[in-house]
PDB file of N, CA and C in Angstrom:
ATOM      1  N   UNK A   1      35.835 139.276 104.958  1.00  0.00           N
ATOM      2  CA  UNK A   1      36.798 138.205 104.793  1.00  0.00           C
ATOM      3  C   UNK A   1      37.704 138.189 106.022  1.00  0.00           C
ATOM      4  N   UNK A   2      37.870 136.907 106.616  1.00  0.00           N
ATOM      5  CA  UNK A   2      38.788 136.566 107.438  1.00  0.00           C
ATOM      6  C   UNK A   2      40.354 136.649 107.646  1.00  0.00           C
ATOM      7  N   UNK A   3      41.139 137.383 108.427  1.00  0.00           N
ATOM      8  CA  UNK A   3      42.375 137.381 108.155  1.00  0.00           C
ATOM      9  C   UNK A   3      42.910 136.213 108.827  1.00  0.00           C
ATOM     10  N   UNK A   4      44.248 135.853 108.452  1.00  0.00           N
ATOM     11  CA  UNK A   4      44.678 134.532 109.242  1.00  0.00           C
ATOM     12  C   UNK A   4      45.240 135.285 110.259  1.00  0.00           C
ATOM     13  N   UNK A   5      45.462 134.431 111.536  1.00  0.00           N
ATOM     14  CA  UNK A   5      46.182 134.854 112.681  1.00  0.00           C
ATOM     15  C   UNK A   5      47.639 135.235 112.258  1.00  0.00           C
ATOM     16  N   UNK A   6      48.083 136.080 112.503  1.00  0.00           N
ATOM     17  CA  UNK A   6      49.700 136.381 112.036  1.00  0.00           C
ATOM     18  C   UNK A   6      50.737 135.714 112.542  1.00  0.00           C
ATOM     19  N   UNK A   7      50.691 134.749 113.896  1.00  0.00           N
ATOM     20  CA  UNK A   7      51.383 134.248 114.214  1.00  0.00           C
ATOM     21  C   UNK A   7      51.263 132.819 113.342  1.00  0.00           C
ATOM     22  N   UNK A   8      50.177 132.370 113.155  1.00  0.00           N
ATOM     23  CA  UNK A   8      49.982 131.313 112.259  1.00  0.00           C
ATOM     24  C   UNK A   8      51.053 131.497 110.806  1.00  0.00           C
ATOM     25  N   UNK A   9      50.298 132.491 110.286  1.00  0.00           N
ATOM     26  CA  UNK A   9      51.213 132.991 109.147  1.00  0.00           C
ATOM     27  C   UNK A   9      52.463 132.876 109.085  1.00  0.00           C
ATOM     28  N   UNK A  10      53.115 133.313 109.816  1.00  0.00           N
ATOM     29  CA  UNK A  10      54.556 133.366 110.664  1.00  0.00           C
ATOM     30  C   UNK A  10      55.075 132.155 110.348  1.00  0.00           C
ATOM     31  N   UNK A  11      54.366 131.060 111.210  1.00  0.00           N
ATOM     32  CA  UNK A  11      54.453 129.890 110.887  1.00  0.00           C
ATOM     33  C   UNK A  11      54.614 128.918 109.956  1.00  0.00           C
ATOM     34  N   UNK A  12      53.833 129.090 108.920  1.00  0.00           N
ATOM     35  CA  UNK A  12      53.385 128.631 107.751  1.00  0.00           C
ATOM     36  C   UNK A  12      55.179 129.215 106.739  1.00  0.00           C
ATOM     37  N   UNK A  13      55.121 130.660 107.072  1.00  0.00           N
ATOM     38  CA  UNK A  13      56.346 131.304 106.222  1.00  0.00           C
ATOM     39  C   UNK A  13      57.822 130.320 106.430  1.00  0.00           C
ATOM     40  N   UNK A  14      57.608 130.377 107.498  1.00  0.00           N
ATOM     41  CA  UNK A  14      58.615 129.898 108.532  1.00  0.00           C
ATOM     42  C   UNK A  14      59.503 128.339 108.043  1.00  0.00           C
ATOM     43  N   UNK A  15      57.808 127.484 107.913  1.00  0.00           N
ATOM     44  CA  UNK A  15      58.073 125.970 107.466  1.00  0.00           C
ATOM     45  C   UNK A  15      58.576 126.066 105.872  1.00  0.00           C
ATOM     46  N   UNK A  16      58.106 126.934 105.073  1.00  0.00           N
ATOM     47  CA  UNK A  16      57.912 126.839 103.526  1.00  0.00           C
ATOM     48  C   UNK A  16      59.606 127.185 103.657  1.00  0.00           C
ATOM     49  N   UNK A  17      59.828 128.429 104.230  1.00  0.00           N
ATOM     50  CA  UNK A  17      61.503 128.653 104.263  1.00  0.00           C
ATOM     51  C   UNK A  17      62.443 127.655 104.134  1.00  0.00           C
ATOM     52  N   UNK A  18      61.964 126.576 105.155  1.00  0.00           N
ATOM     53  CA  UNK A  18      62.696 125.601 106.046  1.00  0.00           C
ATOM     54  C   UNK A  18      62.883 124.246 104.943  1.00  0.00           C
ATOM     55  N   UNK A  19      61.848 124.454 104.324  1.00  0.00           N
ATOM     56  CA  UNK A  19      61.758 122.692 103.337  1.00  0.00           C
ATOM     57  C   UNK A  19      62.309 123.524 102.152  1.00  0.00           C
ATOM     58  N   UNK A  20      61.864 124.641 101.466  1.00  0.00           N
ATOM     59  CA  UNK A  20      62.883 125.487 100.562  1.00  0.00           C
ATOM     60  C   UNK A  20      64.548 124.980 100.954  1.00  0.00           C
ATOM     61  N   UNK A  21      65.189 125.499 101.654  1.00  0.00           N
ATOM     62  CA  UNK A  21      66.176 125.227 102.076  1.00  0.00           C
ATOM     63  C   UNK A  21      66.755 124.224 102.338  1.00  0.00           C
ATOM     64  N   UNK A  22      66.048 122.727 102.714  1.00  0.00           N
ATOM     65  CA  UNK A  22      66.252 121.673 102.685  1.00  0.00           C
ATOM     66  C   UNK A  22      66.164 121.213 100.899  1.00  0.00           C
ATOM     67  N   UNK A  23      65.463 121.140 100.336  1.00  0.00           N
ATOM     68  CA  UNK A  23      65.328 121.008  99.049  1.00  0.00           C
ATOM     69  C   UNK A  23      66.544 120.934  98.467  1.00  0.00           C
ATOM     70  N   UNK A  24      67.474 121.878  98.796  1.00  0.00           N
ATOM     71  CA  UNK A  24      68.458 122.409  97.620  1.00  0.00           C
ATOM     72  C   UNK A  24      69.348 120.796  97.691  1.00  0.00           C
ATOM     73  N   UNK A  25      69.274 119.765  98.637  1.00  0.00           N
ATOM     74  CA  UNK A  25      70.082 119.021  98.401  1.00  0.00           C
ATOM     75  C   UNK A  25      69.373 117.612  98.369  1.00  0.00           C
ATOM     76  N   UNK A  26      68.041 117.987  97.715  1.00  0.00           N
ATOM     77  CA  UNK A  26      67.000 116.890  97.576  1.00  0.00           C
ATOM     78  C   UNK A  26      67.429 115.803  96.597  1.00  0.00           C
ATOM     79  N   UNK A  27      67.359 114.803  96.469  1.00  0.00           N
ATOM     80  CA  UNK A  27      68.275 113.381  95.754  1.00  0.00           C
ATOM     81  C   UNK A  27      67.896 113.767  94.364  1.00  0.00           C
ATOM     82  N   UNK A  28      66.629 114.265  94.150  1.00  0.00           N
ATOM     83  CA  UNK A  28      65.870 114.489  92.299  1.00  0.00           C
ATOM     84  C   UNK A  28      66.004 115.860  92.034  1.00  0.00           C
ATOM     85  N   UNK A  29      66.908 116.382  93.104  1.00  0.00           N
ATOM     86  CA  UNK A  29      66.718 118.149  92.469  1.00  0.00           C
ATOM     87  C   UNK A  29      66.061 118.688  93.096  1.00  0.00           C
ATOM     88  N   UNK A  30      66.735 120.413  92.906  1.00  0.00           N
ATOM     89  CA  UNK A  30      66.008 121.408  93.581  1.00  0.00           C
ATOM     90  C   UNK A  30      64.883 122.377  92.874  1.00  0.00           C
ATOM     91  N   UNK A  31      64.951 121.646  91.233  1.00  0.00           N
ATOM     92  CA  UNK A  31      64.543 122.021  90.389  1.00  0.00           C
ATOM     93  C   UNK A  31      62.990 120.872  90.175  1.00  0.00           C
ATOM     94  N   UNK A  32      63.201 119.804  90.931  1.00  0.00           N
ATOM     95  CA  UNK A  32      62.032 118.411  91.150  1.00  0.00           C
ATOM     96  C   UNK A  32      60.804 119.271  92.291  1.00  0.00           C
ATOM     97  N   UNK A  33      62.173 119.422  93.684  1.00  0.00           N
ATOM     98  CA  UNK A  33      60.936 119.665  94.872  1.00  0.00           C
ATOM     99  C   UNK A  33      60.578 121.096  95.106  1.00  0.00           C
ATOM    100  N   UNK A  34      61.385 122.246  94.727  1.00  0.00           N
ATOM    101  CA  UNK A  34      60.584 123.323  94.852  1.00  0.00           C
ATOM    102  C   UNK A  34      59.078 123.588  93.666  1.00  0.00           C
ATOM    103  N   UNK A  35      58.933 123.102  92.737  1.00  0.00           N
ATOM    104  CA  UNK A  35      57.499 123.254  92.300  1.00  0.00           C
ATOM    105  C   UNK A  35      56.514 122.488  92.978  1.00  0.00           C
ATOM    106  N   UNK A  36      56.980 121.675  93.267  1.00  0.00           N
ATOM    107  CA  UNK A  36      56.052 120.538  94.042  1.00  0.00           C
ATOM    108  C   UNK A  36      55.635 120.733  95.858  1.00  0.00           C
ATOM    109  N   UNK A  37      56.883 121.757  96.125  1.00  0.00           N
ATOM    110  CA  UNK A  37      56.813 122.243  97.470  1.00  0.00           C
ATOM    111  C   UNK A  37      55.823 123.380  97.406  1.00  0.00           C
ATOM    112  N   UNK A  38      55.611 124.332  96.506  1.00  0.00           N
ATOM    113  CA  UNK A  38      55.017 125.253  95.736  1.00  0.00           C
ATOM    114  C   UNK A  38      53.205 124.931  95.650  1.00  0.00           C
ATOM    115  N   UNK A  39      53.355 124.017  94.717  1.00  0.00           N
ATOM    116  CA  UNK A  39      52.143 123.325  94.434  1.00  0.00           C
ATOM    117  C   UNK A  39      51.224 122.704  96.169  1.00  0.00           C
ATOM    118  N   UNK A  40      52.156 122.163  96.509  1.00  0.00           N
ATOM    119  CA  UNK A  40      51.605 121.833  98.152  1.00  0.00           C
ATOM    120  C   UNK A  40      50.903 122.911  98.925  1.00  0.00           C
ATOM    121  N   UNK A  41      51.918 123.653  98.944  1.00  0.00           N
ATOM    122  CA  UNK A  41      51.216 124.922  99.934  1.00  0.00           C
ATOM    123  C   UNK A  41      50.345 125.823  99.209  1.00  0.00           C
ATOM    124  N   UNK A  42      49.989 125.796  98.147  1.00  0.00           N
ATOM    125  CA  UNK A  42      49.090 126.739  97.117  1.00  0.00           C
ATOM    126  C   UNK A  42      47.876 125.992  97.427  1.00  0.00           C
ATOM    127  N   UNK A  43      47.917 124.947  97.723  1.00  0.00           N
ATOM    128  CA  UNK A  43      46.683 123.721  96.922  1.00  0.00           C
ATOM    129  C   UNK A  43      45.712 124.067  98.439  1.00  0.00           C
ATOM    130  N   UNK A  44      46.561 124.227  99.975  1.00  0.00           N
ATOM    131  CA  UNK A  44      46.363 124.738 101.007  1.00  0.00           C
ATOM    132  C   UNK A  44      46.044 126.354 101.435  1.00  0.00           C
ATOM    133  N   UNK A  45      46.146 127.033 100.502  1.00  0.00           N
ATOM    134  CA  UNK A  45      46.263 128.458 100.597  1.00  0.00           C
ATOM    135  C   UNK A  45      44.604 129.128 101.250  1.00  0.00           C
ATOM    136  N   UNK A  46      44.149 128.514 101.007  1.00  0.00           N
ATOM    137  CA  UNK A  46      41.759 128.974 101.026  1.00  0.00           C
ATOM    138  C   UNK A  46      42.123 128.461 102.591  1.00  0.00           C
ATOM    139  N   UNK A  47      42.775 127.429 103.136  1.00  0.00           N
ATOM    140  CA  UNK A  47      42.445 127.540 104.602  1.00  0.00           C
ATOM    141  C   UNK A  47      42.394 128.727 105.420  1.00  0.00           C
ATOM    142  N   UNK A  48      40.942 128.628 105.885  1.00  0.00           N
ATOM    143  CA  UNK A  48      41.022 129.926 107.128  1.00  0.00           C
ATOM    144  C   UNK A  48      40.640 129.102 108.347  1.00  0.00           C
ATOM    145  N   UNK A  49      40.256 128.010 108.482  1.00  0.00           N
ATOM    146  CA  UNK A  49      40.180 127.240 110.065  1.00  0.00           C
ATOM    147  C   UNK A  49      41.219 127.532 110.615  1.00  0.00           C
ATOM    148  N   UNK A  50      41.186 128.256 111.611  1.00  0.00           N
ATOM    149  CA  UNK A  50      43.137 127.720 112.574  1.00  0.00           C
ATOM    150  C   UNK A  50      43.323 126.145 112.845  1.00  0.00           C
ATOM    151  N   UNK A  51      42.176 125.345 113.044  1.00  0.00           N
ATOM    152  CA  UNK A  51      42.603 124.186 113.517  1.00  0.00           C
ATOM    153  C   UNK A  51      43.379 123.286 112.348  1.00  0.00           C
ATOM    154  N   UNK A  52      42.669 123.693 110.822  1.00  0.00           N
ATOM    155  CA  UNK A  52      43.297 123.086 109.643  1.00  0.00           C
ATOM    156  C   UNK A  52      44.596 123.898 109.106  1.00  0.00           C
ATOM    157  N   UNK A  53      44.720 124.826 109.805  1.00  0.00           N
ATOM    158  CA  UNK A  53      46.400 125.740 109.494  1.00  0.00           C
ATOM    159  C   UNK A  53      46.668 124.919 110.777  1.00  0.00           C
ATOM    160  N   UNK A  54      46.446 124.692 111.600  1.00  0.00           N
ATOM    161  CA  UNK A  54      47.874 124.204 112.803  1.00  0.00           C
ATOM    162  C   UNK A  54      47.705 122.756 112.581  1.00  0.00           C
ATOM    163  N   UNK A  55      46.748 122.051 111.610  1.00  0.00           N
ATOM    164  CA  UNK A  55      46.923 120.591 111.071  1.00  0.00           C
ATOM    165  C   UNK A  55      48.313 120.537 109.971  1.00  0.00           C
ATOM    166  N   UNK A  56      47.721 121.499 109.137  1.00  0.00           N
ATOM    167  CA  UNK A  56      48.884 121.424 107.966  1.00  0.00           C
ATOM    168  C   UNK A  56      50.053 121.853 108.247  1.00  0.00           C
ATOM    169  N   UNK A  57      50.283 122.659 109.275  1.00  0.00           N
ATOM    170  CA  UNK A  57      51.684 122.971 110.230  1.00  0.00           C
ATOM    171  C   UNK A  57      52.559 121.520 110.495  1.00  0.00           C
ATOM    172  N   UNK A  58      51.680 121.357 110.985  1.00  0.00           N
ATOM    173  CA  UNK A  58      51.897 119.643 111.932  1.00  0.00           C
ATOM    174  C   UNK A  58      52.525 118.740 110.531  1.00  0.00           C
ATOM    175  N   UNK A  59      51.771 118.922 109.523  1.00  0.00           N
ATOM    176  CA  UNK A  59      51.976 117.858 108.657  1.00  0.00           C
ATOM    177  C   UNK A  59      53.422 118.957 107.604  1.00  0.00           C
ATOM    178  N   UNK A  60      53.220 119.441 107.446  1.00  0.00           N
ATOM    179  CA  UNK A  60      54.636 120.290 106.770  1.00  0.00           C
ATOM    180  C   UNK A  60      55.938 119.967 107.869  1.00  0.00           C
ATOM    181  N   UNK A  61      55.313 120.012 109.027  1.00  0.00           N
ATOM    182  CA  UNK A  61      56.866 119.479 110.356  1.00  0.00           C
ATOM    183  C   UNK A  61      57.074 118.250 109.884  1.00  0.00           C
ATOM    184  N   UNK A  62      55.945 117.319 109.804  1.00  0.00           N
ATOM    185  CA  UNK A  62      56.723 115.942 109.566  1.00  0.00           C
ATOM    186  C   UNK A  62      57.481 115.498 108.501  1.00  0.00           C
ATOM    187  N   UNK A  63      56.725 116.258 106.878  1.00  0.00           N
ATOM    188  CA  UNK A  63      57.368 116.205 105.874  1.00  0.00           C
ATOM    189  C   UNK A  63      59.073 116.563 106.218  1.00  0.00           C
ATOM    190  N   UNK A  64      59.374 117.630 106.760  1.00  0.00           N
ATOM    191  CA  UNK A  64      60.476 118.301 106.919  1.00  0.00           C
ATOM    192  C   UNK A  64      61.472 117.189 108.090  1.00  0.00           C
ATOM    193  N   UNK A  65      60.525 116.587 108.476  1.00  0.00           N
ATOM    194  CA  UNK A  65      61.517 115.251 109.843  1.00  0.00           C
ATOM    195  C   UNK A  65      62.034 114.556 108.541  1.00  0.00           C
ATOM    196  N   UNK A  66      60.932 113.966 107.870  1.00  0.00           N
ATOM    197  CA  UNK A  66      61.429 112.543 106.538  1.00  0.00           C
ATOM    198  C   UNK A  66      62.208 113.409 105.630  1.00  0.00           C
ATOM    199  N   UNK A  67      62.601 114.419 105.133  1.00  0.00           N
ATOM    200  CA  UNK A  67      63.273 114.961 104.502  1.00  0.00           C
ATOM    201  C   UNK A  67      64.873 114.813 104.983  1.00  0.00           C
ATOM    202  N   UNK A  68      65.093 115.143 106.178  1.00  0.00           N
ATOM    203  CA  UNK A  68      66.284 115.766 106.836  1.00  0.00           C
ATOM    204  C   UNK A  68      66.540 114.071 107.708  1.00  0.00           C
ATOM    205  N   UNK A  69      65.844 113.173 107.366  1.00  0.00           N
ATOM    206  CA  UNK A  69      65.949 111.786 107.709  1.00  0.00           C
ATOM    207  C   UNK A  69      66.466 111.174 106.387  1.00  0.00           C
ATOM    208  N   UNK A  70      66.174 111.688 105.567  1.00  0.00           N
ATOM    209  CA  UNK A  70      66.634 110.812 103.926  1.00  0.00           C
ATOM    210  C   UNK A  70      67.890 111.206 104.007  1.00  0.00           C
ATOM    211  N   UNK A  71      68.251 112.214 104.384  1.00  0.00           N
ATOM    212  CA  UNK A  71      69.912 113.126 104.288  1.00  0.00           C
ATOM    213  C   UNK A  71      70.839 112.438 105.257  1.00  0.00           C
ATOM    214  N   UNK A  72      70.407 112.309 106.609  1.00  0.00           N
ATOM    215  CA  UNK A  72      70.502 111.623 107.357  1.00  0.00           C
ATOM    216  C   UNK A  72      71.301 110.014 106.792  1.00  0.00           C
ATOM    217  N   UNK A  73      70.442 109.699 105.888  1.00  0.00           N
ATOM    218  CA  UNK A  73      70.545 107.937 105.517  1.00  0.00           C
ATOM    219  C   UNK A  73      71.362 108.203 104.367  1.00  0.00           C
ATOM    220  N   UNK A  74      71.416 109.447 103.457  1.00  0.00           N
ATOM    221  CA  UNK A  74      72.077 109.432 102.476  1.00  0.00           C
ATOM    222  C   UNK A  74      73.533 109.557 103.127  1.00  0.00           C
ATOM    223  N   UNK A  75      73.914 110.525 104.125  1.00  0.00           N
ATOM    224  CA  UNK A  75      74.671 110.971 104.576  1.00  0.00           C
ATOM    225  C   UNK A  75      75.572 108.984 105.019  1.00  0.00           C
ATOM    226  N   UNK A  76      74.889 108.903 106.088  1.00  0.00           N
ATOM    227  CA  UNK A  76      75.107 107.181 106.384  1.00  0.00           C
ATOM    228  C   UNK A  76      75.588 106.072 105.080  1.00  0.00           C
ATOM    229  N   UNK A  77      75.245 106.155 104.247  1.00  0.00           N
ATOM    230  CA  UNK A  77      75.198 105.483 103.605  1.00  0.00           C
ATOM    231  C   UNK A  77      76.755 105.419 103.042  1.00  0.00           C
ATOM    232  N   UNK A  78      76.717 106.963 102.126  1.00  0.00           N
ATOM    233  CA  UNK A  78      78.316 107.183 101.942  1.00  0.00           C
ATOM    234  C   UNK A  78      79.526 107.437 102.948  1.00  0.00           C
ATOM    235  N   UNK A  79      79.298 107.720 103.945  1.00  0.00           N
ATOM    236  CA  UNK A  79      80.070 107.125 104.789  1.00  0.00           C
ATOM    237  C   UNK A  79      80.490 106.148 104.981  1.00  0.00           C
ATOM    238  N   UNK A  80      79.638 104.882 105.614  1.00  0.00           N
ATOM    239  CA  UNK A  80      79.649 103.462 105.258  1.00  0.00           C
ATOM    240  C   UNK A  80      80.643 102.686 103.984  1.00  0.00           C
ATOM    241  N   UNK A  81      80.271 103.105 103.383  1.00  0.00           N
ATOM    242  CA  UNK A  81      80.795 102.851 101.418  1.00  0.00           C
ATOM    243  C   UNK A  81      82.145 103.301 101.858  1.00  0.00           C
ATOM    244  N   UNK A  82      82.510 104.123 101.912  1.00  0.00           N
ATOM    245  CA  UNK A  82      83.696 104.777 101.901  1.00  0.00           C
ATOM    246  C   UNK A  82      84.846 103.851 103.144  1.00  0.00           C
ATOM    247  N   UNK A  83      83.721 104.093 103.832  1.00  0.00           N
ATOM    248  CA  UNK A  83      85.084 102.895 105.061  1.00  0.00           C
ATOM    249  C   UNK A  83      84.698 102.314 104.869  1.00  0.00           C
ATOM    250  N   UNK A  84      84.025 101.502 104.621  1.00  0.00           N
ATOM    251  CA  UNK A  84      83.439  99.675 104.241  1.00  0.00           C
ATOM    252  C   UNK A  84      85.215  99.272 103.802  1.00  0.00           C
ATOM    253  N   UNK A  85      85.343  99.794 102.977  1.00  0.00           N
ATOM    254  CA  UNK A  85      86.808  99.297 102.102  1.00  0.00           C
ATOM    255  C   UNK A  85      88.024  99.482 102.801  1.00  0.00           C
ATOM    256  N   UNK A  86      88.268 100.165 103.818  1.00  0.00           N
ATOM    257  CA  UNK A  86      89.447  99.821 104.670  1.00  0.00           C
ATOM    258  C   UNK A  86      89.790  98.864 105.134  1.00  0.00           C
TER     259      UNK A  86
END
């Protein structure tokens, strides 16, 4: 049996940390996206290609851009609202 590259691994730990942590201030709960963040990377777990671990890398980065982009707009939004009325 194949081991994964450890720096890959690294990687993989690295992102799951990163959207964990983003989560906690996810609009449906942290109790919505950590099973579902869970479920994602499990469903991925049998990859041993490096090219399909540094695909799903790629695609866990982008999830984590649109995440910290919704916060972004949420963030905007109530701001806006708030001085809108001055």
């Amino acid at each position: 049996m194949a081991t994964i590259n450890p720096a890959l691994r690294q990687q993989v730990l690295n992102i799951y940390k990163e959207l964990l942590y983003l989560g906690r201030e996810y609009p449906l709960g942290y109790s919505y996206f950590k099973p579902r963040l869970h479920k994602a990377f499990a469903s991925q777990a049998e990859l041993k290609d490096v090219e399909e671990i540094k695909k799903g890398i790629e695609r866990a980065e982008f999830v984590k851009k649109e995440v910290e982009a919704l916060y972004y707009l949420k963030r905007y939004r109530t701001l806006r609202q708030r001085y809108e009325k001055i």
